[in-house]
N, C-alpha and C. Protein backbone atom coordinates (compact mmCIF):
# COMPACT_ATOMS: atom_id res chain seq x y z
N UNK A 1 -38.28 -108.43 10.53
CA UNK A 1 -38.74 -107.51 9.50
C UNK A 1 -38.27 -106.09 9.86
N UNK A 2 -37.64 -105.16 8.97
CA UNK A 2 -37.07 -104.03 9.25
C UNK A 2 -38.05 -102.77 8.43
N UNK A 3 -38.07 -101.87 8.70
CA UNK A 3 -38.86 -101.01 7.90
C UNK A 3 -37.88 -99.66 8.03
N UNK A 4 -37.56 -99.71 6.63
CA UNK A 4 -37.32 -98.34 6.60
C UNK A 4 -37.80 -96.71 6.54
N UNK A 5 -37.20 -96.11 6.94
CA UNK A 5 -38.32 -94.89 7.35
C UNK A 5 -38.43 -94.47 5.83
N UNK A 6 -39.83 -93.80 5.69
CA UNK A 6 -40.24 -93.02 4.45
C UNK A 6 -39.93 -91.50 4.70
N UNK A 7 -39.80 -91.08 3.73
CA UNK A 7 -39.60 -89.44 4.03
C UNK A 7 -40.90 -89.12 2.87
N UNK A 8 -40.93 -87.27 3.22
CA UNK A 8 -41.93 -86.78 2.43
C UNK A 8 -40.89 -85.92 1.60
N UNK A 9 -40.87 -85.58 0.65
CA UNK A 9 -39.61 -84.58 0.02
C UNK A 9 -40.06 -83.80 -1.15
N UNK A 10 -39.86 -82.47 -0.61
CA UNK A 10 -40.59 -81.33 -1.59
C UNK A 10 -39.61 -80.63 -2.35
N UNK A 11 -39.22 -80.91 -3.41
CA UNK A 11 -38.51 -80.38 -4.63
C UNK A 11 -38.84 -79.13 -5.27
N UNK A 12 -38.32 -78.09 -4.79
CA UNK A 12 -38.64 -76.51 -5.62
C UNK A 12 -37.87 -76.51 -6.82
N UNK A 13 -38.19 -75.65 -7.59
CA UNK A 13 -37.78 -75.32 -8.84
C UNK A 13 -37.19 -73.75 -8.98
N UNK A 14 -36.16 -73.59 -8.48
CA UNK A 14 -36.01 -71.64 -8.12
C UNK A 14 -36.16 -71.11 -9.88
N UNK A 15 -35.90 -72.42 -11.08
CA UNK A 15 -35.94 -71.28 -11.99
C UNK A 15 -37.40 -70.83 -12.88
N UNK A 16 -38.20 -72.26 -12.57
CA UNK A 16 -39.82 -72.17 -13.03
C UNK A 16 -40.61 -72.08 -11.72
N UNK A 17 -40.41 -72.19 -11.04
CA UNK A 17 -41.20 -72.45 -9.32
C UNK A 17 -42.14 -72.95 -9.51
N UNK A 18 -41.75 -74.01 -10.13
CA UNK A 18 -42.36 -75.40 -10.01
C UNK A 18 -42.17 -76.19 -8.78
N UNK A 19 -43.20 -76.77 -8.03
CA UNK A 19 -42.96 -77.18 -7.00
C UNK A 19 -43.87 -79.12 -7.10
N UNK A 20 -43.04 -79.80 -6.52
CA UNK A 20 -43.16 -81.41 -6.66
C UNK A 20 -42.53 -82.03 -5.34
N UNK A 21 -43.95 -82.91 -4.87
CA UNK A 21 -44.07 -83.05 -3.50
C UNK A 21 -44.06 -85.12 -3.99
N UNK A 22 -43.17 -85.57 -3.33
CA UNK A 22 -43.15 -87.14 -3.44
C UNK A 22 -42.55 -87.82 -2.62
N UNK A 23 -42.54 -89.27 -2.06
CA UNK A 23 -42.18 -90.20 -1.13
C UNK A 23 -40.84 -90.93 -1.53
N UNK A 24 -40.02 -91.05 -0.48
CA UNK A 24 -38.96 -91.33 -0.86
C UNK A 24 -38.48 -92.05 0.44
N UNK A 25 -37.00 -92.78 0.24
CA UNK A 25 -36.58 -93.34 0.87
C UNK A 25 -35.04 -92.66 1.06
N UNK A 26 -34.13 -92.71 2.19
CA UNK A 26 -32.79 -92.11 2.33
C UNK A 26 -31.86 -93.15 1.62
N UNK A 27 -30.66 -93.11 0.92
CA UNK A 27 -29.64 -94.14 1.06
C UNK A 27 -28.41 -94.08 1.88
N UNK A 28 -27.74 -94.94 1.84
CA UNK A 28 -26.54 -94.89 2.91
C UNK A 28 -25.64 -93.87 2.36
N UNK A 29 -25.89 -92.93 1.47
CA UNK A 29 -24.98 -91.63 0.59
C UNK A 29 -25.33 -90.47 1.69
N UNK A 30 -27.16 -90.52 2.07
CA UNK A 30 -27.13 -89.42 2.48
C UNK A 30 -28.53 -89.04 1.24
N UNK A 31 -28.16 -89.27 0.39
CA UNK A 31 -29.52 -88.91 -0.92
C UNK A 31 -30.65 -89.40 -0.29
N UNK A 32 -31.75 -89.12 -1.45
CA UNK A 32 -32.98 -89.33 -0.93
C UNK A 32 -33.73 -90.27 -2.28
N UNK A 33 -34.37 -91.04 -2.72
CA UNK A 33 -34.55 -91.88 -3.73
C UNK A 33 -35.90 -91.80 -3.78
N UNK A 34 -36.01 -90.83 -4.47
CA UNK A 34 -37.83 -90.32 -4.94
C UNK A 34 -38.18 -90.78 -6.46
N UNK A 35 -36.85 -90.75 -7.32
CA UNK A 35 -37.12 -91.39 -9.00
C UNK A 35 -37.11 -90.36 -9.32
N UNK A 36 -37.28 -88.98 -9.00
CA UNK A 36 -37.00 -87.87 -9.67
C UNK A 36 -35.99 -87.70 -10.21
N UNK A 37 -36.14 -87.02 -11.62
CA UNK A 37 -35.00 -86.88 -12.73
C UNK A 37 -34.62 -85.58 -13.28
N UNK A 38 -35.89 -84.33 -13.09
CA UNK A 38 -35.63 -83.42 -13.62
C UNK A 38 -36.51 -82.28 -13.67
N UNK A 39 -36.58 -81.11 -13.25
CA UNK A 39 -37.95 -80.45 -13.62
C UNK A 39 -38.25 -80.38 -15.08
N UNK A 40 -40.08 -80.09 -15.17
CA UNK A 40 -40.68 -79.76 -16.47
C UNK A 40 -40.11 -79.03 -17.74
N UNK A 41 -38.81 -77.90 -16.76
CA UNK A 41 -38.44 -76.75 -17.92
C UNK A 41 -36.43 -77.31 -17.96
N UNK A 42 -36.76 -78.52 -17.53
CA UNK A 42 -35.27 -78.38 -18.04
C UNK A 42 -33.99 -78.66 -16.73
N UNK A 43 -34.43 -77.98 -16.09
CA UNK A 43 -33.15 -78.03 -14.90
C UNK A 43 -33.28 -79.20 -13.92
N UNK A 44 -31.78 -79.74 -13.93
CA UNK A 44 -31.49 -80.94 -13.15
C UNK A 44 -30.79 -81.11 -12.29
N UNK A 45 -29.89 -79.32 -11.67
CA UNK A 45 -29.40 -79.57 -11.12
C UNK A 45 -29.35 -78.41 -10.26
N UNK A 46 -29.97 -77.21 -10.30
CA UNK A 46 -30.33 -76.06 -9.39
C UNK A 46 -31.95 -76.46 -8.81
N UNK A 47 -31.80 -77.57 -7.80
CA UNK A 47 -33.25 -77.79 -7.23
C UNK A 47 -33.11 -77.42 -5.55
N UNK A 48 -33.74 -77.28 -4.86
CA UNK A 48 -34.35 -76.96 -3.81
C UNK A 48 -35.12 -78.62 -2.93
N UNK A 49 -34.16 -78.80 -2.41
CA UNK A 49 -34.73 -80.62 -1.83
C UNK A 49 -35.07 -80.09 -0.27
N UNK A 50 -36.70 -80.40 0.22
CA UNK A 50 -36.60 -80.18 1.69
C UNK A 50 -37.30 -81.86 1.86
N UNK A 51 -36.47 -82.65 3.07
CA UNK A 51 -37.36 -83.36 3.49
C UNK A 51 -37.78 -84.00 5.17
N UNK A 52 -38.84 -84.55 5.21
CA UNK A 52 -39.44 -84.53 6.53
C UNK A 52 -39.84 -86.47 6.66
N UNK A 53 -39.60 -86.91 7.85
CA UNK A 53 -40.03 -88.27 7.99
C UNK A 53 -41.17 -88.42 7.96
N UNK A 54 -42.10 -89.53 7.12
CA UNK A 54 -43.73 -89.60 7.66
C UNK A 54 -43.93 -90.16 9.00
C-alpha cells in the first residue's frame, strides 16, 4: 500500500484578495491537483499557489 503525500495549498487572489485554502495532491508535472478552476471574480490565471505537506 503506497500513500501519497497530501499537501495543504493556499491560493491568493492578487486581483480580489480572495484567499482559498484546500487539499491536494502533487502530479508527476510538478502541479498540484486541488480541482480548483478559478477565482469568484473571474481570474484563472494571475493566482498566487503556496503549498505545504500535511
Amino acid at each position: 500500500m503506497t500513500t501519497e503525500t497530501r499537501y495543504r495549498i493556499v491560493i491568493r487572489c492578487p486581483k480580489c484578495g480572495e484567499k482559498y485554502i484546500l487539499r491536494g495532491r502533487q502530479k508527476a508535472e510538478g502541479e498540484y491537483e486541488t480541482g480548483f478552476k478559478r477565482c469568484i471574480c473571474g481570474n484563472e490565471d494571475d493566482l498566487v499557489i503556496e503549498a505545504t505537506a500535511e
